[in-house]
PDB file of N, CA and C in Angstrom:
ATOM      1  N   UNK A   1      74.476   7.240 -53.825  1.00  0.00           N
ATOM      2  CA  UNK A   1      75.873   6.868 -53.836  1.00  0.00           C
ATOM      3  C   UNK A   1      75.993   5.352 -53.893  1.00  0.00           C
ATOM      4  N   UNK A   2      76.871   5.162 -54.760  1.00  0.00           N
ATOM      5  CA  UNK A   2      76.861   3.284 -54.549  1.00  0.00           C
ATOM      6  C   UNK A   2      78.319   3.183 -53.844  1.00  0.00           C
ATOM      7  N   UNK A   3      78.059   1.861 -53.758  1.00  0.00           N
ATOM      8  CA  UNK A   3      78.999   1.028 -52.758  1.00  0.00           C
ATOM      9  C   UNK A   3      80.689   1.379 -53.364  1.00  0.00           C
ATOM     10  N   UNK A   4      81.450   1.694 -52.747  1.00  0.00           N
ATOM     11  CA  UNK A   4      82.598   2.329 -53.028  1.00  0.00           C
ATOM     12  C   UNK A   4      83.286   3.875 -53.109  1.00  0.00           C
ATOM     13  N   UNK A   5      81.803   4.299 -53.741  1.00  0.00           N
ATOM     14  CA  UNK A   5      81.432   5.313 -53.744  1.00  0.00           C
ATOM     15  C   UNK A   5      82.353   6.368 -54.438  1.00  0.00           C
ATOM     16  N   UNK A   6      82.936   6.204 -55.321  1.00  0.00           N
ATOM     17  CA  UNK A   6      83.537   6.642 -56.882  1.00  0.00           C
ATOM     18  C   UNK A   6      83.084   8.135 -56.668  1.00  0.00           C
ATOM     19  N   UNK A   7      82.110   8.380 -56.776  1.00  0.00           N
ATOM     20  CA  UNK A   7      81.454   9.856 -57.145  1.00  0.00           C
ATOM     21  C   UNK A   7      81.838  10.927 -55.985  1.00  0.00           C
ATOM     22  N   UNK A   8      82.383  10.524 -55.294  1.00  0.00           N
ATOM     23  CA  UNK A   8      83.232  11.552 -54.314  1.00  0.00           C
ATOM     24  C   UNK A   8      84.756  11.059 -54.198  1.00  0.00           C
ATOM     25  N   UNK A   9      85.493  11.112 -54.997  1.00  0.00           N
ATOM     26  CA  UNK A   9      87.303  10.819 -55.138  1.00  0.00           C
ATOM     27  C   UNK A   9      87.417  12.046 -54.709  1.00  0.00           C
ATOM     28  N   UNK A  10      88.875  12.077 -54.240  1.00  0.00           N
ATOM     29  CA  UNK A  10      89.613  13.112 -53.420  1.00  0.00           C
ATOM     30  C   UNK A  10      89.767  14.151 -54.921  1.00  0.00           C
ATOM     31  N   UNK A  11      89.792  14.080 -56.043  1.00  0.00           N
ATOM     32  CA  UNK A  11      89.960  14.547 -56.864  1.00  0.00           C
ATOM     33  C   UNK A  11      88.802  15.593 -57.497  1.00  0.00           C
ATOM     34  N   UNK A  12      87.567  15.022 -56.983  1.00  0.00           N
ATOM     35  CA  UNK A  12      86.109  15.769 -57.332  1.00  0.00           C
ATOM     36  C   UNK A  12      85.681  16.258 -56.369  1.00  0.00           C
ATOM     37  N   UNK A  13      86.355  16.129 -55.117  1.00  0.00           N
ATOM     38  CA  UNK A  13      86.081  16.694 -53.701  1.00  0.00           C
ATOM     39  C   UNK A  13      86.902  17.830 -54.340  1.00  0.00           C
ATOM     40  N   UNK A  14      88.200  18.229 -54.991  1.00  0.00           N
ATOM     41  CA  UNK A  14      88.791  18.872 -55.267  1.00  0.00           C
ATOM     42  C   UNK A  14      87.484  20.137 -55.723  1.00  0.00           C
ATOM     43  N   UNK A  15      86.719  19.621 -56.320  1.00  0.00           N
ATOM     44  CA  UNK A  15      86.614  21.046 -57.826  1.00  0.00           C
ATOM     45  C   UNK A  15      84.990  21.472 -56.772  1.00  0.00           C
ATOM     46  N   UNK A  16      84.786  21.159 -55.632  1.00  0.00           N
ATOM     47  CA  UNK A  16      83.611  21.417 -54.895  1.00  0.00           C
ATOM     48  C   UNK A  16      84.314  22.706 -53.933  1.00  0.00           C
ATOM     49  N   UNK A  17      83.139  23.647 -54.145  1.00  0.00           N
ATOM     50  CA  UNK A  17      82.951  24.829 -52.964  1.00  0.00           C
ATOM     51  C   UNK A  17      82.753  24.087 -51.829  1.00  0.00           C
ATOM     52  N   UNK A  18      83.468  25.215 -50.812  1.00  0.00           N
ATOM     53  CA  UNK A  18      83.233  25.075 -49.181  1.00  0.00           C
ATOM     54  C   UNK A  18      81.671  24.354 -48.582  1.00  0.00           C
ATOM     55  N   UNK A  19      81.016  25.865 -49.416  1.00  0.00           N
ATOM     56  CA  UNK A  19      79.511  25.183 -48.618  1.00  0.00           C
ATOM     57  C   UNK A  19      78.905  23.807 -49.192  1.00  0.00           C
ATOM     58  N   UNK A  20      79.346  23.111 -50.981  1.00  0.00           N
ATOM     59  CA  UNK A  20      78.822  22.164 -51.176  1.00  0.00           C
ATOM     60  C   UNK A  20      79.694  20.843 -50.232  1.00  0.00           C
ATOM     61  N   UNK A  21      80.838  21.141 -50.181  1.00  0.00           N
ATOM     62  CA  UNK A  21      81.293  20.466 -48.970  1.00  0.00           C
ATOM     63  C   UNK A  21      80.953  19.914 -47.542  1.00  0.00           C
ATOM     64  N   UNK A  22      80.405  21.010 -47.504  1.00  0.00           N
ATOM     65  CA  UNK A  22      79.247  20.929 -46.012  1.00  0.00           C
ATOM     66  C   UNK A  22      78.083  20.591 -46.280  1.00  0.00           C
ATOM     67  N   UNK A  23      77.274  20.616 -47.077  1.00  0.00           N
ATOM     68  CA  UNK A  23      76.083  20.174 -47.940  1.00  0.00           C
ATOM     69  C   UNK A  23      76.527  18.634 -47.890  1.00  0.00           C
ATOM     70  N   UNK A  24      77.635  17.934 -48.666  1.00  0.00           N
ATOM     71  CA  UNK A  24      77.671  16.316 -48.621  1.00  0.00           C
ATOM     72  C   UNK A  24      78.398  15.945 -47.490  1.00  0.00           C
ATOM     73  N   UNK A  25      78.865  17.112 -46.906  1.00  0.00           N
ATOM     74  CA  UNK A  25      79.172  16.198 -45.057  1.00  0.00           C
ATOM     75  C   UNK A  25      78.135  15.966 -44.474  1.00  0.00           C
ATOM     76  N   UNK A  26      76.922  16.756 -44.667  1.00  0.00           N
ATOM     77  CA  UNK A  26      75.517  16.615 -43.799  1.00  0.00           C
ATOM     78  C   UNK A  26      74.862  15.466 -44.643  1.00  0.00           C
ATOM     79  N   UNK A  27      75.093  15.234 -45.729  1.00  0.00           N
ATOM     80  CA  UNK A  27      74.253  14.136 -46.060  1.00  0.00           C
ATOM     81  C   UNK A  27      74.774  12.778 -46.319  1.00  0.00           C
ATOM     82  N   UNK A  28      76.219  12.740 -46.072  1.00  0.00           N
ATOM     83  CA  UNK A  28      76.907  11.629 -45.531  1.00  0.00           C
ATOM     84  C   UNK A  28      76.687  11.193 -44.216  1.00  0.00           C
ATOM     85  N   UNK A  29      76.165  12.006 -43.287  1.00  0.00           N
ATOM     86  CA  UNK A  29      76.296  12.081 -41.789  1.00  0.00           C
ATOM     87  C   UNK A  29      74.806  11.352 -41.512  1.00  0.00           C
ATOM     88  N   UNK A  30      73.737  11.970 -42.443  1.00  0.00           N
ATOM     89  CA  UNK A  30      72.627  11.329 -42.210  1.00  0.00           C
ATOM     90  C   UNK A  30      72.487  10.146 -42.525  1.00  0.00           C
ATOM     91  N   UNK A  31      72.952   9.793 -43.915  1.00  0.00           N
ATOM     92  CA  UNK A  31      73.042   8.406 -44.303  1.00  0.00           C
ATOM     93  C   UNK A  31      73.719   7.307 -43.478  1.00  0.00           C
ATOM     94  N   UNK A  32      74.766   7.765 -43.289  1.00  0.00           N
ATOM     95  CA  UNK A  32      75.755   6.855 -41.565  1.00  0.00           C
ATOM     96  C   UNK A  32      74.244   6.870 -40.519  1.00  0.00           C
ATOM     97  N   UNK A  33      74.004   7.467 -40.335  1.00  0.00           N
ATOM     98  CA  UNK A  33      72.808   7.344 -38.686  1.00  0.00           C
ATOM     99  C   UNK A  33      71.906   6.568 -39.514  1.00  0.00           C
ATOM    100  N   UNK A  34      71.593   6.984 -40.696  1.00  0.00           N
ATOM    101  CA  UNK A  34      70.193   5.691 -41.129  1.00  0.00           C
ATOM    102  C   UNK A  34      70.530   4.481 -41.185  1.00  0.00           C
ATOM    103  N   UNK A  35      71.749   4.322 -42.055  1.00  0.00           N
ATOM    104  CA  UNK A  35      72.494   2.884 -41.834  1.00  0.00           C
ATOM    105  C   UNK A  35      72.620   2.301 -40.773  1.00  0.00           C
ATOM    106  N   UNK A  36      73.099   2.725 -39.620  1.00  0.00           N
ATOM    107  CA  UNK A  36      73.371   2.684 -38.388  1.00  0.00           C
ATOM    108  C   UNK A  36      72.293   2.138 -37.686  1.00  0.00           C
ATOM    109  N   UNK A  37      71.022   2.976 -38.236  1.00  0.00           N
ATOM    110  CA  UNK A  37      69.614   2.567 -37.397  1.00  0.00           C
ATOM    111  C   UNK A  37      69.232   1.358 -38.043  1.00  0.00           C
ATOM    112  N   UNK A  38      69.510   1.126 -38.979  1.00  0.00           N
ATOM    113  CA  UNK A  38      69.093  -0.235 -39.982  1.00  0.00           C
ATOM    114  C   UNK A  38      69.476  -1.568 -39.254  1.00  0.00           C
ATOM    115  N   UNK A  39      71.193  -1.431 -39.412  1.00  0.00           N
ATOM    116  CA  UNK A  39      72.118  -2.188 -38.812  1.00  0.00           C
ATOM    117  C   UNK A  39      71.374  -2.668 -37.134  1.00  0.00           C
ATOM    118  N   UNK A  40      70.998  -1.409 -36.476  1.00  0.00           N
ATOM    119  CA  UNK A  40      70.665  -1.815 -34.709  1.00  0.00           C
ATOM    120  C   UNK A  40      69.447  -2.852 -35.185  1.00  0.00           C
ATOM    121  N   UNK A  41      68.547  -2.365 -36.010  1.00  0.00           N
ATOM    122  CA  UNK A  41      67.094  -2.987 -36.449  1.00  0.00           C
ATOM    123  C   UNK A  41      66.946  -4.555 -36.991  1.00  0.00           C
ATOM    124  N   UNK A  42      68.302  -4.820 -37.656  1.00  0.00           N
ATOM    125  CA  UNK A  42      68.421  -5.934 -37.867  1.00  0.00           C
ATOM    126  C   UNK A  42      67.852  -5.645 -39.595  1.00  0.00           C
ATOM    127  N   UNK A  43      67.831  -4.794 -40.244  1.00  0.00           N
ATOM    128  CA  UNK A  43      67.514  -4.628 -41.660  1.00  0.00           C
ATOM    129  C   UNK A  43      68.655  -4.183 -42.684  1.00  0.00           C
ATOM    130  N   UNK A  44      69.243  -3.374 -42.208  1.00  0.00           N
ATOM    131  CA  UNK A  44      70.410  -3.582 -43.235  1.00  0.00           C
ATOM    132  C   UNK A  44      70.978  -4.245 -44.385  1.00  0.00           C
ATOM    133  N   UNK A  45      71.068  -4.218 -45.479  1.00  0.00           N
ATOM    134  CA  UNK A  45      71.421  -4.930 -46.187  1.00  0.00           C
ATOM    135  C   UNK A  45      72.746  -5.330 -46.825  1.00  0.00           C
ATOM    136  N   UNK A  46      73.298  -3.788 -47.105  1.00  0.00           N
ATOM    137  CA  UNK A  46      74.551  -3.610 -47.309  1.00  0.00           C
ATOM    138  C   UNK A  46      75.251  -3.320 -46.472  1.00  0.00           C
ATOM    139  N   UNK A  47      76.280  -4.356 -45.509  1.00  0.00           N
ATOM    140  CA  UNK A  47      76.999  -3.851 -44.319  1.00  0.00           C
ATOM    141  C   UNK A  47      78.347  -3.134 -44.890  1.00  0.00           C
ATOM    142  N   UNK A  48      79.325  -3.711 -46.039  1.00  0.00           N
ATOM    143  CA  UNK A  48      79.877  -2.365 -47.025  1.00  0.00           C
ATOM    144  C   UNK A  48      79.624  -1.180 -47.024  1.00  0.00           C
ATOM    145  N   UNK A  49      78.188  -0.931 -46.748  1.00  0.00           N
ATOM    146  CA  UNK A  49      77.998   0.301 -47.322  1.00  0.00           C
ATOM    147  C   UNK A  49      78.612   1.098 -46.115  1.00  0.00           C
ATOM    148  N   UNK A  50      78.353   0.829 -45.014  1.00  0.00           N
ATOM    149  CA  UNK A  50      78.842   1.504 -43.501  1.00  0.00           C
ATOM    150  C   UNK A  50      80.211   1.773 -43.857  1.00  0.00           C
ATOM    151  N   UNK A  51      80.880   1.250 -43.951  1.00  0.00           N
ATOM    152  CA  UNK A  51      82.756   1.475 -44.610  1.00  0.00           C
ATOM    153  C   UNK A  51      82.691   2.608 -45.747  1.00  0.00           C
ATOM    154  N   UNK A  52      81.712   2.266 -46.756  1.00  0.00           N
ATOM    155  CA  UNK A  52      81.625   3.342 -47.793  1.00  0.00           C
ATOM    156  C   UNK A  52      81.539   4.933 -47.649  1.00  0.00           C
ATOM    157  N   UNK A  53      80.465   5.011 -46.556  1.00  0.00           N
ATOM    158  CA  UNK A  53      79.775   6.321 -46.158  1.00  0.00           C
ATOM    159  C   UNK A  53      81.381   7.105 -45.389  1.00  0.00           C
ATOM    160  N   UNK A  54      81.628   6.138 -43.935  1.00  0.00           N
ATOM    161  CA  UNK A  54      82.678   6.424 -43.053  1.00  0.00           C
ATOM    162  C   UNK A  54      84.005   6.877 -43.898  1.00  0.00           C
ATOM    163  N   UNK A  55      84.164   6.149 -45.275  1.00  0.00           N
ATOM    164  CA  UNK A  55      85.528   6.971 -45.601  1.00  0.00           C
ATOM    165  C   UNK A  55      85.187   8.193 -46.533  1.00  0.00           C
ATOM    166  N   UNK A  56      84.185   8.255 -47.124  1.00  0.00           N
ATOM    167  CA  UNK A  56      83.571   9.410 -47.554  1.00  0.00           C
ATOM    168  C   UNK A  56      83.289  10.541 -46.870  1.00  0.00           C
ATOM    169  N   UNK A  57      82.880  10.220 -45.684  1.00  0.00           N
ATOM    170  CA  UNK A  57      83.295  11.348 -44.084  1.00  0.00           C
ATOM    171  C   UNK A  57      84.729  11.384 -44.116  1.00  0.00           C
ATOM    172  N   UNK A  58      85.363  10.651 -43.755  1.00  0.00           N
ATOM    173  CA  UNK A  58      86.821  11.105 -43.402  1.00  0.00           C
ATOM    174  C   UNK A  58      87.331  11.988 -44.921  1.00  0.00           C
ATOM    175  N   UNK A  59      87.074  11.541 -45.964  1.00  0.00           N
ATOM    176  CA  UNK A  59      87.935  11.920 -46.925  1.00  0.00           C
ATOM    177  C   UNK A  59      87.328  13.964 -46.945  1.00  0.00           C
ATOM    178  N   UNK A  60      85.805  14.353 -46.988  1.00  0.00           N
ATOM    179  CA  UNK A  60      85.510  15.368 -46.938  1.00  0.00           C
ATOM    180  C   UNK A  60      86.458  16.171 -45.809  1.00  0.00           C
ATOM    181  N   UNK A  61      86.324  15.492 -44.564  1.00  0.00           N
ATOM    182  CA  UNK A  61      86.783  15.964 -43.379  1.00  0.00           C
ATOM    183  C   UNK A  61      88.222  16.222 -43.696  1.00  0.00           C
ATOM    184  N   UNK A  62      89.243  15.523 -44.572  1.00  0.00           N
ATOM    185  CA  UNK A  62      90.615  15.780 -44.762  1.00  0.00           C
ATOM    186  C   UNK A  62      90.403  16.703 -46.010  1.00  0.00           C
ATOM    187  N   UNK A  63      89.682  16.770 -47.077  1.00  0.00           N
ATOM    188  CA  UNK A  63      89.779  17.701 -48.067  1.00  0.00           C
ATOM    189  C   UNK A  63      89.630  19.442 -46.976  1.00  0.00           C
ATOM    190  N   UNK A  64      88.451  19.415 -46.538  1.00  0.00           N
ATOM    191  CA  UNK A  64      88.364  20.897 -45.624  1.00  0.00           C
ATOM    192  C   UNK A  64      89.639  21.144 -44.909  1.00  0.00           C
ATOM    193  N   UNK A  65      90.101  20.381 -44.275  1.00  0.00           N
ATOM    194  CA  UNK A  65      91.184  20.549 -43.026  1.00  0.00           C
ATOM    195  C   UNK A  65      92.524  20.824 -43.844  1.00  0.00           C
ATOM    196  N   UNK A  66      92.617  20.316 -45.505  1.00  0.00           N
ATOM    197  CA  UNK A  66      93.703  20.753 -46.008  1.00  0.00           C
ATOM    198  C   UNK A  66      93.719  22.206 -46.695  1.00  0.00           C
ATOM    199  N   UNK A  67      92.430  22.480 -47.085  1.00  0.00           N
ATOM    200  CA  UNK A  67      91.764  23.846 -47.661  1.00  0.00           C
ATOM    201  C   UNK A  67      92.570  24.964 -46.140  1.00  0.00           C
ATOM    202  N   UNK A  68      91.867  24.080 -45.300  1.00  0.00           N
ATOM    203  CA  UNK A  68      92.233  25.253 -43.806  1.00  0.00           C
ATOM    204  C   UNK A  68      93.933  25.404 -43.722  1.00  0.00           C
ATOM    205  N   UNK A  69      94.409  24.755 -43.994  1.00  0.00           N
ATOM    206  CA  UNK A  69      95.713  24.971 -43.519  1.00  0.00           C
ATOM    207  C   UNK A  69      96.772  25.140 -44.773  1.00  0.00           C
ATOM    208  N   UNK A  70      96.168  25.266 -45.788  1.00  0.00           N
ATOM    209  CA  UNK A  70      96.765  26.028 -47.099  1.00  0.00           C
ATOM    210  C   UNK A  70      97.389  24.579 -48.254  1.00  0.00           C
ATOM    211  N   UNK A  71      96.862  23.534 -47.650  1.00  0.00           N
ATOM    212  CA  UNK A  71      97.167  22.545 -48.416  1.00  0.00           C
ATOM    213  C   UNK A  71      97.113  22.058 -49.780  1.00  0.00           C
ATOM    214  N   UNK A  72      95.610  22.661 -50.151  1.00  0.00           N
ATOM    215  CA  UNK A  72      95.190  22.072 -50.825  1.00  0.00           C
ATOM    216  C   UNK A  72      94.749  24.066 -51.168  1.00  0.00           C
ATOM    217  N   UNK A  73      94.229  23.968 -52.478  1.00  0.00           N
ATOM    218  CA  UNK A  73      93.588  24.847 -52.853  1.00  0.00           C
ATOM    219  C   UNK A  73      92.255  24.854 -52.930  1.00  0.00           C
ATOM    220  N   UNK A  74      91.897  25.999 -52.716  1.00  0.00           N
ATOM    221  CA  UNK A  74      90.270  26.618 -53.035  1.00  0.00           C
ATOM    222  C   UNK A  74      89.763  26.266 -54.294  1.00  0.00           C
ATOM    223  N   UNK A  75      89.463  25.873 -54.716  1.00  0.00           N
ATOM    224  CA  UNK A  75      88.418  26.762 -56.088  1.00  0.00           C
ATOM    225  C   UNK A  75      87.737  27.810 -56.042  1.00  0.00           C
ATOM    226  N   UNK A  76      88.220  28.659 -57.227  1.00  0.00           N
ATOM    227  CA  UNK A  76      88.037  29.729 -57.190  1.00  0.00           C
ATOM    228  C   UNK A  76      86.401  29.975 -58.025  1.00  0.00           C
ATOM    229  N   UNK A  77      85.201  30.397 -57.477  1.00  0.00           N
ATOM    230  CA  UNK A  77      84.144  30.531 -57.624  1.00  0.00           C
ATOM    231  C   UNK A  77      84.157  31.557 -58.778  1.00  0.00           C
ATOM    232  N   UNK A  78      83.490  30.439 -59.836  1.00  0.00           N
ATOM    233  CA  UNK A  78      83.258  31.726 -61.067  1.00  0.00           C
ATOM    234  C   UNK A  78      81.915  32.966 -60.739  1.00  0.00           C
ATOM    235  N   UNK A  79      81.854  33.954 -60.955  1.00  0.00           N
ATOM    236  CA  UNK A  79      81.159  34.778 -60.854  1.00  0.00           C
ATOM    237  C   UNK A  79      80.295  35.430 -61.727  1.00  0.00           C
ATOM    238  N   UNK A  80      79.091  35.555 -61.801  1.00  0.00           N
ATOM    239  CA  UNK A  80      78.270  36.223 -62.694  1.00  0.00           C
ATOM    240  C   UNK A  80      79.040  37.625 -63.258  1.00  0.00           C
ATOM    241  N   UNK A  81      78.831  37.984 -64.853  1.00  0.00           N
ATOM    242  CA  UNK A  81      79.305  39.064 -65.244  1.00  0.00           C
ATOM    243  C   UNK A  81      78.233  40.057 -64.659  1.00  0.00           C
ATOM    244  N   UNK A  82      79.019  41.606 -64.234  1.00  0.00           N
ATOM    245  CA  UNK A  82      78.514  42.341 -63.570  1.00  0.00           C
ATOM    246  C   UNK A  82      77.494  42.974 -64.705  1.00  0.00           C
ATOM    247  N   UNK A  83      75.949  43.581 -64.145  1.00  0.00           N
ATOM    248  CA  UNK A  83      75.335  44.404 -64.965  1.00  0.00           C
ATOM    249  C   UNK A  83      75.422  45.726 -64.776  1.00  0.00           C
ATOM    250  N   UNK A  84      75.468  46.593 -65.995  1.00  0.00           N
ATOM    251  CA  UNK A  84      75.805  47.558 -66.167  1.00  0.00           C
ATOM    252  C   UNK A  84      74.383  48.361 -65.346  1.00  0.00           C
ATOM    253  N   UNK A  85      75.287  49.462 -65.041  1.00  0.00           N
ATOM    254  CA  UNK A  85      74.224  50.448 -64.116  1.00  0.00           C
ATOM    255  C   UNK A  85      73.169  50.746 -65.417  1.00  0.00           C
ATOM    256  N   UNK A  86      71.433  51.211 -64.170  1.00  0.00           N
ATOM    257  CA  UNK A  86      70.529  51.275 -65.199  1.00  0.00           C
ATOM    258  C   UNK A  86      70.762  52.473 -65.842  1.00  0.00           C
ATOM    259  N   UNK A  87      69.957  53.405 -66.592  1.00  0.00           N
ATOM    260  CA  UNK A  87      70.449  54.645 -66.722  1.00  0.00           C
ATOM    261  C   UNK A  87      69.217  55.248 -65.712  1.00  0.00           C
ATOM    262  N   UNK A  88      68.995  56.578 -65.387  1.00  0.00           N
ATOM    263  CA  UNK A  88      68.091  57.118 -64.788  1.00  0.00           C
ATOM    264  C   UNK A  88      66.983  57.709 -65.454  1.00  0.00           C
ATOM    265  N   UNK A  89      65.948  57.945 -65.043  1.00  0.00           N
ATOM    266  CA  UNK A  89      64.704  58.386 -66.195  1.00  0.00           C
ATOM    267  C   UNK A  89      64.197  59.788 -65.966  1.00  0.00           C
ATOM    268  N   UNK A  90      63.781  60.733 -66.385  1.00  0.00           N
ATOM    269  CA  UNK A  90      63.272  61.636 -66.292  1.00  0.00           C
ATOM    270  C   UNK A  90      62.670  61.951 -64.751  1.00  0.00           C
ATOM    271  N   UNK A  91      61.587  60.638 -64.587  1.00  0.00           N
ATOM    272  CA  UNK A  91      60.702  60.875 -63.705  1.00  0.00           C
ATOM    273  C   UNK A  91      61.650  60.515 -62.395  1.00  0.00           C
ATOM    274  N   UNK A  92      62.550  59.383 -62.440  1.00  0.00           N
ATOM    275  CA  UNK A  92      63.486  59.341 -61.196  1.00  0.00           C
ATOM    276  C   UNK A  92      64.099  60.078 -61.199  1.00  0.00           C
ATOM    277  N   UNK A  93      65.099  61.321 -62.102  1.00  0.00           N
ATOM    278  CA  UNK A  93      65.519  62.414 -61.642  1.00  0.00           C
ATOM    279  C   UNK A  93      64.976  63.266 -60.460  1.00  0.00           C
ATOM    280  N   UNK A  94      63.671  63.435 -61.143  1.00  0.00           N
ATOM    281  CA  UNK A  94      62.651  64.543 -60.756  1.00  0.00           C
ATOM    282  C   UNK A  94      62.168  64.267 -59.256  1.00  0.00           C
ATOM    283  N   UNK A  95      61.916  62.974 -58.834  1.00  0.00           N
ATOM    284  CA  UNK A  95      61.546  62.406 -57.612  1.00  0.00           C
ATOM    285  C   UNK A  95      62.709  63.269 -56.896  1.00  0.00           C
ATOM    286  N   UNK A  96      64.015  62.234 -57.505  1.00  0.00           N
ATOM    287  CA  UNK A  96      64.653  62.305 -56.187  1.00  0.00           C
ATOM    288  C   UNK A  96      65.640  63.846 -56.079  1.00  0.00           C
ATOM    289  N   UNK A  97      65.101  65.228 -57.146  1.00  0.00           N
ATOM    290  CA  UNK A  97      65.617  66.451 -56.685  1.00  0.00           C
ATOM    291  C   UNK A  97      64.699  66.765 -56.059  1.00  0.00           C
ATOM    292  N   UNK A  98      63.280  66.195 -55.916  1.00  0.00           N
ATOM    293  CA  UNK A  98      62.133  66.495 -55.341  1.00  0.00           C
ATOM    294  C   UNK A  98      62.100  66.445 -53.789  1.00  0.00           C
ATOM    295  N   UNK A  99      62.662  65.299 -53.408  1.00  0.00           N
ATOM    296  CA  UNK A  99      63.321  64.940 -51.839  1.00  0.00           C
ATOM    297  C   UNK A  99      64.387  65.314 -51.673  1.00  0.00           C
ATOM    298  N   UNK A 100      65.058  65.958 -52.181  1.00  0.00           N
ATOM    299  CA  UNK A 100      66.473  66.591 -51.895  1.00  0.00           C
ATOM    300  C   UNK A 100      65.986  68.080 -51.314  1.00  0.00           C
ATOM    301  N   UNK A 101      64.977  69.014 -52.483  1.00  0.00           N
ATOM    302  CA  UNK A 101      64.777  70.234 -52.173  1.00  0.00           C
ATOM    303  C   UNK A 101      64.017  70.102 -50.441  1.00  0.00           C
ATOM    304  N   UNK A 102      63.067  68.847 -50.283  1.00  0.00           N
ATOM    305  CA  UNK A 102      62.209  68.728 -49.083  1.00  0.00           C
ATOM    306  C   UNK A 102      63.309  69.059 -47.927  1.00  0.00           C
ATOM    307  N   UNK A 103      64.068  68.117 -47.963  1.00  0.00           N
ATOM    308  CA  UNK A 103      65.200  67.713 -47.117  1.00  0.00           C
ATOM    309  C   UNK A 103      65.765  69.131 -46.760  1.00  0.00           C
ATOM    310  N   UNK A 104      66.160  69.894 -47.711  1.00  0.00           N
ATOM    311  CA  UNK A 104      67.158  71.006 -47.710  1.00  0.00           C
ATOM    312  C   UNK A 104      65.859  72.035 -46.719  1.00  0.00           C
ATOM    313  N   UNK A 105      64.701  71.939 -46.766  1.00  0.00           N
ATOM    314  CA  UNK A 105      63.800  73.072 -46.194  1.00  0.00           C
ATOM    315  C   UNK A 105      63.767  72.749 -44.626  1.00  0.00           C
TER     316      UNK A 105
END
């Protein structure tokens, strides 16, 4: 992520699923504590960047909280086309009247 951090606008937070949501809250969250540990260490380079990460947390944190309370919409998860049932074969017929007759004795 660079400094400003463009690649997460409230607008592309838009077109992200729940769980990838939670996926870049956890890796916003880590990046804040590494920064953080940098900053205590005296290595840090980009002190911007700490502002960058923090509104990138808040902004995820307000995209979910508007999802929750009907604010904002879902995206609706495209779905694989369904596959058609297999057909059955001779020999799987035969099995399974084979365990049916067992069953019935």
């Amino acid at each position: 992520m660079a400094i400003g951090s463009k690649e997460l606008s409230p607008t592309e937070l838009d077109t992200f699923e729940d769980e990838r949501l939670v996926d870049e809250l956890k890796k916003a969250k880590e990046e804040l504590f590494n920064l953080r540990f940098q900053s205590a260490t005296g290595q840090l380079e980009s002190h911007g960047r700490l502002r960058a990460v923090k509104r990138d947390i808040a902004r995820i944190y307000t995209v979910l909280r508007e999802r929750e309370l009907g604010i904002r919409a879902t995206p609706v998860a495209v779905e694989a086309p369904a596959k058609a049932p297999r057909k059955t074969t001779k020999k799987a017929d035969e099995t399974s009247a084979d365990t049916t007759t067992e069953e019935a004795k």
